[in-house]
Protein backbone atom coordinates (compact mmCIF):
# COMPACT_ATOMS: atom_id res chain seq x y z
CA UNK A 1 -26.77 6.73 29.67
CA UNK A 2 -23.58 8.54 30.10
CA UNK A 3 -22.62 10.51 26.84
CA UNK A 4 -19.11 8.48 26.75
CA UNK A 5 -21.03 5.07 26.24
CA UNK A 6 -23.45 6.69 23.68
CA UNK A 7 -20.44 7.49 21.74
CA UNK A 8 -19.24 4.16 21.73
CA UNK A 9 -22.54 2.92 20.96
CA UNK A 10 -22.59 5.51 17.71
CA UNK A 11 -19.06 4.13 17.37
CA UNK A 12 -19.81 0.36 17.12
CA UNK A 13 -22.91 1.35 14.46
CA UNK A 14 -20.27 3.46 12.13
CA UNK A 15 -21.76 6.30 13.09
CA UNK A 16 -18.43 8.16 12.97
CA UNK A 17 -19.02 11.64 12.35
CA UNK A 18 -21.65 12.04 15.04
CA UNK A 19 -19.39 10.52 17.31
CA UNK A 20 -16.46 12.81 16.27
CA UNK A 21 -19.17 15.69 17.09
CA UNK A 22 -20.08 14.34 20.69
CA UNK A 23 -16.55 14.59 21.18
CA UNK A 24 -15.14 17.14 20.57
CA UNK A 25 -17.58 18.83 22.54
CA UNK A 26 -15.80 18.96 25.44
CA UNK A 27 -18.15 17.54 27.66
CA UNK A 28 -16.35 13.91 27.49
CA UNK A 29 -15.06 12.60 30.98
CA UNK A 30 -10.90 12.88 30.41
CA UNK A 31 -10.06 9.25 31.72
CA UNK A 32 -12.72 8.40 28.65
CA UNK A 33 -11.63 10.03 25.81
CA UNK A 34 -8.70 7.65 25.03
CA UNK A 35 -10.63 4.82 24.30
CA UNK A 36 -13.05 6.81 22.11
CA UNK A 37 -10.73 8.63 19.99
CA UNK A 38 -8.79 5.68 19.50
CA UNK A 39 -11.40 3.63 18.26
CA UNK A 40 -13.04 6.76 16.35
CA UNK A 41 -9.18 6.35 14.37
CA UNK A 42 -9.65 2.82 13.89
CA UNK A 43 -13.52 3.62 12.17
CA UNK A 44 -12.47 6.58 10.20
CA UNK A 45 -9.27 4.44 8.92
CA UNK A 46 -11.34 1.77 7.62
CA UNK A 47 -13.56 3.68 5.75
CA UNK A 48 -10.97 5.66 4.35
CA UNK A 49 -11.66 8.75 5.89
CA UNK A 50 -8.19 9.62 6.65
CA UNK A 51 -8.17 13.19 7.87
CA UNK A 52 -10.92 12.39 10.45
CA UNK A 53 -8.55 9.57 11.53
CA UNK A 54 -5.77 11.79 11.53
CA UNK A 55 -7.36 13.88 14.10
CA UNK A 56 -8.70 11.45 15.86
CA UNK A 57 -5.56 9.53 16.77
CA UNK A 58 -3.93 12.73 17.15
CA UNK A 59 -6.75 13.15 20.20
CA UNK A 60 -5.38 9.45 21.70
CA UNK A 61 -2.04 10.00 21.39
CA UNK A 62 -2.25 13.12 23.92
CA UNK A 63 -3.47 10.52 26.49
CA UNK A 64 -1.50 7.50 25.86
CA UNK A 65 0.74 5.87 23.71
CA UNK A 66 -1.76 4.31 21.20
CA UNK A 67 0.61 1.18 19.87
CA UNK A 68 2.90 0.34 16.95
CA UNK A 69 -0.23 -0.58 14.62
CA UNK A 70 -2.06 2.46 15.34
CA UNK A 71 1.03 4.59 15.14
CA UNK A 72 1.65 3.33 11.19
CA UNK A 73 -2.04 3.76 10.71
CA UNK A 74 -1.25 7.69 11.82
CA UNK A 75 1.82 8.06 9.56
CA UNK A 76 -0.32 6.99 6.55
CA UNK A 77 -3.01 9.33 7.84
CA UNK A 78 -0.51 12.10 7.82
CA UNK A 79 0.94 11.12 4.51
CA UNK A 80 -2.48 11.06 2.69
CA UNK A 81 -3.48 14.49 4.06
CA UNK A 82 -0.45 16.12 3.08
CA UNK A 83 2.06 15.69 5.80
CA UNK A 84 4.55 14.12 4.03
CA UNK A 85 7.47 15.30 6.40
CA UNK A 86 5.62 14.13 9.61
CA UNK A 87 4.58 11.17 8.17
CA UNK A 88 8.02 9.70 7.83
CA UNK A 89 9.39 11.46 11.01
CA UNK A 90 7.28 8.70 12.69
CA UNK A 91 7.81 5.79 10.18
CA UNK A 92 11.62 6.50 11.13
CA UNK A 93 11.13 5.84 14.61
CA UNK A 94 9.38 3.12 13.87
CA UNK A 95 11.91 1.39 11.95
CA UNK A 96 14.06 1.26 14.96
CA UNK A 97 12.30 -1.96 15.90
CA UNK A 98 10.50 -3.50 12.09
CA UNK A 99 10.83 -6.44 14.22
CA UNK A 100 8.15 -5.72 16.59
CA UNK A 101 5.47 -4.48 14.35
CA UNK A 102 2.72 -6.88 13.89
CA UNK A 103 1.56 -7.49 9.93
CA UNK A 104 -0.92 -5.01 9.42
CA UNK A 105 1.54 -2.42 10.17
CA UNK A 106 4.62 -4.02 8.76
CA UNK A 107 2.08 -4.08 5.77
CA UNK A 108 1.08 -0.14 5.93
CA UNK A 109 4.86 0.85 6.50
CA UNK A 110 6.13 -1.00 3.38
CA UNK A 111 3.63 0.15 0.91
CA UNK A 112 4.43 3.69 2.14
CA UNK A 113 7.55 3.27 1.49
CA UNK A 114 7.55 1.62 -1.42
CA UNK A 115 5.72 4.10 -3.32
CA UNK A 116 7.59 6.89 -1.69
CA UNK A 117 10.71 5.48 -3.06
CA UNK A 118 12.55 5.56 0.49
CA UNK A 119 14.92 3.57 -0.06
CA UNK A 120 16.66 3.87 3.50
CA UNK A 121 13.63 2.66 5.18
CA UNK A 122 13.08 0.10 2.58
CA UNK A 123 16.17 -1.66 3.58
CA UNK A 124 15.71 -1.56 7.18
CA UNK A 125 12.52 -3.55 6.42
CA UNK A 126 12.07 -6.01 3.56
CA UNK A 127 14.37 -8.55 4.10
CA UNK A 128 12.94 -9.00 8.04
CA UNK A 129 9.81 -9.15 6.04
CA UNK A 130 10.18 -11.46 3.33
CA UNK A 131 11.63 -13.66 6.81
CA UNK A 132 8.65 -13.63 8.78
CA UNK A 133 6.04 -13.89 5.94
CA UNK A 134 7.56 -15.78 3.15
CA UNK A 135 4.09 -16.74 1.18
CA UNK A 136 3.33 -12.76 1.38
CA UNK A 137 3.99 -11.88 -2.83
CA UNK A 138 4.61 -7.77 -1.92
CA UNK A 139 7.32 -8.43 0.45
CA UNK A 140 9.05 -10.16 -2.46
CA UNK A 141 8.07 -7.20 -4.91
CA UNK A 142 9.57 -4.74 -2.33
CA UNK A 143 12.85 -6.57 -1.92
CA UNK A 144 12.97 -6.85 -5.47
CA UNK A 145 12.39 -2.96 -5.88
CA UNK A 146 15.25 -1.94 -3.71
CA UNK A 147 17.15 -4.62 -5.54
CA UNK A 148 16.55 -2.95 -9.20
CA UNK A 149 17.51 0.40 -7.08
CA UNK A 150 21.15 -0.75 -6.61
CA UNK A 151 21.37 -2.43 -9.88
CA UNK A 152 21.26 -5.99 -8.65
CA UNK A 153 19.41 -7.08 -11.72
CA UNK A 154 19.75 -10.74 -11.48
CA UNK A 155 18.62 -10.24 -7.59
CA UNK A 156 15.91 -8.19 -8.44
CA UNK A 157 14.60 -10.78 -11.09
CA UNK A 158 15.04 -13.62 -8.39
CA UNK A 159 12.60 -11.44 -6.37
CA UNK A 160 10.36 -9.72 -9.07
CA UNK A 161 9.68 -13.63 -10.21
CA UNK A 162 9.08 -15.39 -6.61
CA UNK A 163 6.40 -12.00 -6.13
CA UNK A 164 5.05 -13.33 -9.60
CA UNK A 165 4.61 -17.22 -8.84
CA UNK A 166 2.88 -15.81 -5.54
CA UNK A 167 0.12 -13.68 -7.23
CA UNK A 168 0.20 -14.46 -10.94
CA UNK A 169 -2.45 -11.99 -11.97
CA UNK A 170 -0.81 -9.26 -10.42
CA UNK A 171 0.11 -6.87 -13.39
CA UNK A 172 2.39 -4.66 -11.81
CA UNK A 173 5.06 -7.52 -10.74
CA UNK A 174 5.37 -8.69 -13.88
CA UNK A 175 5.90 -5.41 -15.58
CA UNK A 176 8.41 -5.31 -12.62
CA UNK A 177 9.63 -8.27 -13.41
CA UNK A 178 10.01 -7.59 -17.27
CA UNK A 179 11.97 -4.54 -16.14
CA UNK A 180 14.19 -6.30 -15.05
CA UNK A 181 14.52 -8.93 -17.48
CA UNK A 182 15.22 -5.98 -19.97
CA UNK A 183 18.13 -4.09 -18.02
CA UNK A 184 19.60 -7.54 -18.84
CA UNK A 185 18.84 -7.39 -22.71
CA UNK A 186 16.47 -10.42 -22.07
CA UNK A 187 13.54 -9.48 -24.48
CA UNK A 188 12.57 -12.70 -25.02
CA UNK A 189 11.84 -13.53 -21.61
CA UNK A 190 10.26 -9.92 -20.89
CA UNK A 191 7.86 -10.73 -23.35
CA UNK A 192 6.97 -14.41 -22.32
CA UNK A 193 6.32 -13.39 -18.81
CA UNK A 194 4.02 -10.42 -19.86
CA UNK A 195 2.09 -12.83 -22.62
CA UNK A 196 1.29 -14.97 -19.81
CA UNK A 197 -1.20 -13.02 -18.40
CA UNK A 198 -4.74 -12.53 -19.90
CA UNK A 199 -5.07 -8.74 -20.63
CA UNK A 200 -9.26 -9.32 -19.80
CA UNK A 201 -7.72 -10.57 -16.10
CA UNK A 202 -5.91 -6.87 -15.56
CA UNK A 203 -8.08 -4.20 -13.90
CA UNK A 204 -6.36 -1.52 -14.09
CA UNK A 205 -6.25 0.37 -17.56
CA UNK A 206 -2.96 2.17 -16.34
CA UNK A 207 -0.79 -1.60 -16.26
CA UNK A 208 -1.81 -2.26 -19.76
CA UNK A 209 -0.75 0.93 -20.44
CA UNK A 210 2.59 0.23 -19.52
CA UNK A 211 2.47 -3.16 -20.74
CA UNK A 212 2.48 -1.34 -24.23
CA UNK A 213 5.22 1.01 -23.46
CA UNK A 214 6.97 -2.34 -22.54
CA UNK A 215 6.30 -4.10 -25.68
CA UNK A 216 7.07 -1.07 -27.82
CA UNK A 217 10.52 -0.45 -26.28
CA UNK A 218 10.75 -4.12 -27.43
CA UNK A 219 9.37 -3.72 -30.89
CA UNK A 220 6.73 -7.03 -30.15
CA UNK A 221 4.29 -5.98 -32.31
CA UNK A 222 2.07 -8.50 -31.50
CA UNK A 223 1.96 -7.92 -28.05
CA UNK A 224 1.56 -3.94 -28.92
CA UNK A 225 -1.77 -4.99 -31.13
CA UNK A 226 -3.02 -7.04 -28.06
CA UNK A 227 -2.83 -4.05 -25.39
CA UNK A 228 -4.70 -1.48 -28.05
CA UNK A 229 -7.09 -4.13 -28.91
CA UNK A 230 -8.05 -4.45 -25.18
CA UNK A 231 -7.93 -0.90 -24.17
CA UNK A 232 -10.28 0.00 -27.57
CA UNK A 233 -12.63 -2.65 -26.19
CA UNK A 234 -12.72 -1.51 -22.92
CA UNK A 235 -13.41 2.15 -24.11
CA UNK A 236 -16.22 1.27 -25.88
CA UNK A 237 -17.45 -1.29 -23.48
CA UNK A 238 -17.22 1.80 -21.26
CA UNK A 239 -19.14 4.00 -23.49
CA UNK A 240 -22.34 2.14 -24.20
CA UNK A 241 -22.55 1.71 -20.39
């Protein structure tokens, strides 16, 4: 067997670190390594792994152009490793063309983005977003993030709440939401669309958190005695496991 197909064979069984090994032993025929390394990206990248990935697309891309999906996969690669500066070197190129970039990626480049608080690149994308995949709840929540940027509260609400109605249980777009609600002195409807949700539904402790900074900046006291009751039960829920 010739070592390139063994290392796709170690590839398909997410064997990814032996793989890596085999290859980067030089002994790889060069019209073969492509392939390989690209795929070794894809594996790492699903599992997380992302400086493995990192150096494994950076491998493919010396050979070939490895695609628009691939190339936002790298960017995040770079970003989570460190390479901050790199990372959105490339997601500006890419946002020459949004229009081309198939989900996944669209997906990859907004969340970047999003929590890197870029607003230029933002705007290049969201709105072509929100276009193409209207059902899709976090291009509303990123429209309505670079909405509350600029101020455009009663924008940013229409947003915020369509992100809501798409994924109810989501705790961060209704804090978002609630936000938003309050840079318009609407209290009463910050609170009513945070008491919707069932605190027991909300897995992260860090959103309930918040939830109670919410209420407190209010002064609902009810709501405030709700959050501490559920993070006390989850603490010692947590303990006597």
């Amino acid at each position: 067997m010739k070592q390139s197909d063994y290392i796709h064979e170690l590839i398909e069984q997410g064997r990814f670190t032996e793989a890596k090994l085999l290859l980067s032993a030089g002994t790889v025929r060069p019209e073969a390594i492509f392939e390989l390394a690209f795929n070794l990206g894809n594996g790492f990248y699903s599992c997380e792994q992302f400086r493995d990935a990192r150096e494994s697309f950076a491998l493919a891309r010396r050979y070939e152009n490895i695609g628009r999906l691939a190339t936002v996969k790298f960017a995040n690669c770079l970003l989570q490793t460190g390479d901050r500066a790199d990372a959105l070197s490339i997601l500006y190129e890419v946002s020459d063309n949004i229009s081309a970039l198939p989900q996944e990626a669209l997906d990859i480049f907004l969340r970047i983005v999003v929590h890197l608080r870029e607003y230029t690149l933002l705007a290049k994308a969201e709105q072509k977003a929100r276009l193409r995949f209207p059902n899709t709840s976090f291009y509303w929540f990123a429209g309505g993030a670079l909405a509350f940027k600029h101020e455009r509260y009663f924008q940013a609400i229409t947003f915020f709440g369509r992100a809501v109605e798409l994924s109810p249980v989501k705790a961060s777009y209704r804090l978002a939401l609630a936000r938003a609600f309050l840079k318009l002195k609407r209290e009463t409807e910050a609170i009513r669309v945070l008491d919707e949700i069932d605190l027991s539904e909300i897995p992260c402790i860090a959103d309930i958190m918040l939830m109670k900074i919410v209420f407190s900046e209010i002064g609902y006291y009810e709501g405030i005695e709700n959050c501490c009751s559920e993070l006390t039960r989850r603490y010692f829920q947590k303990n006597q496991t």
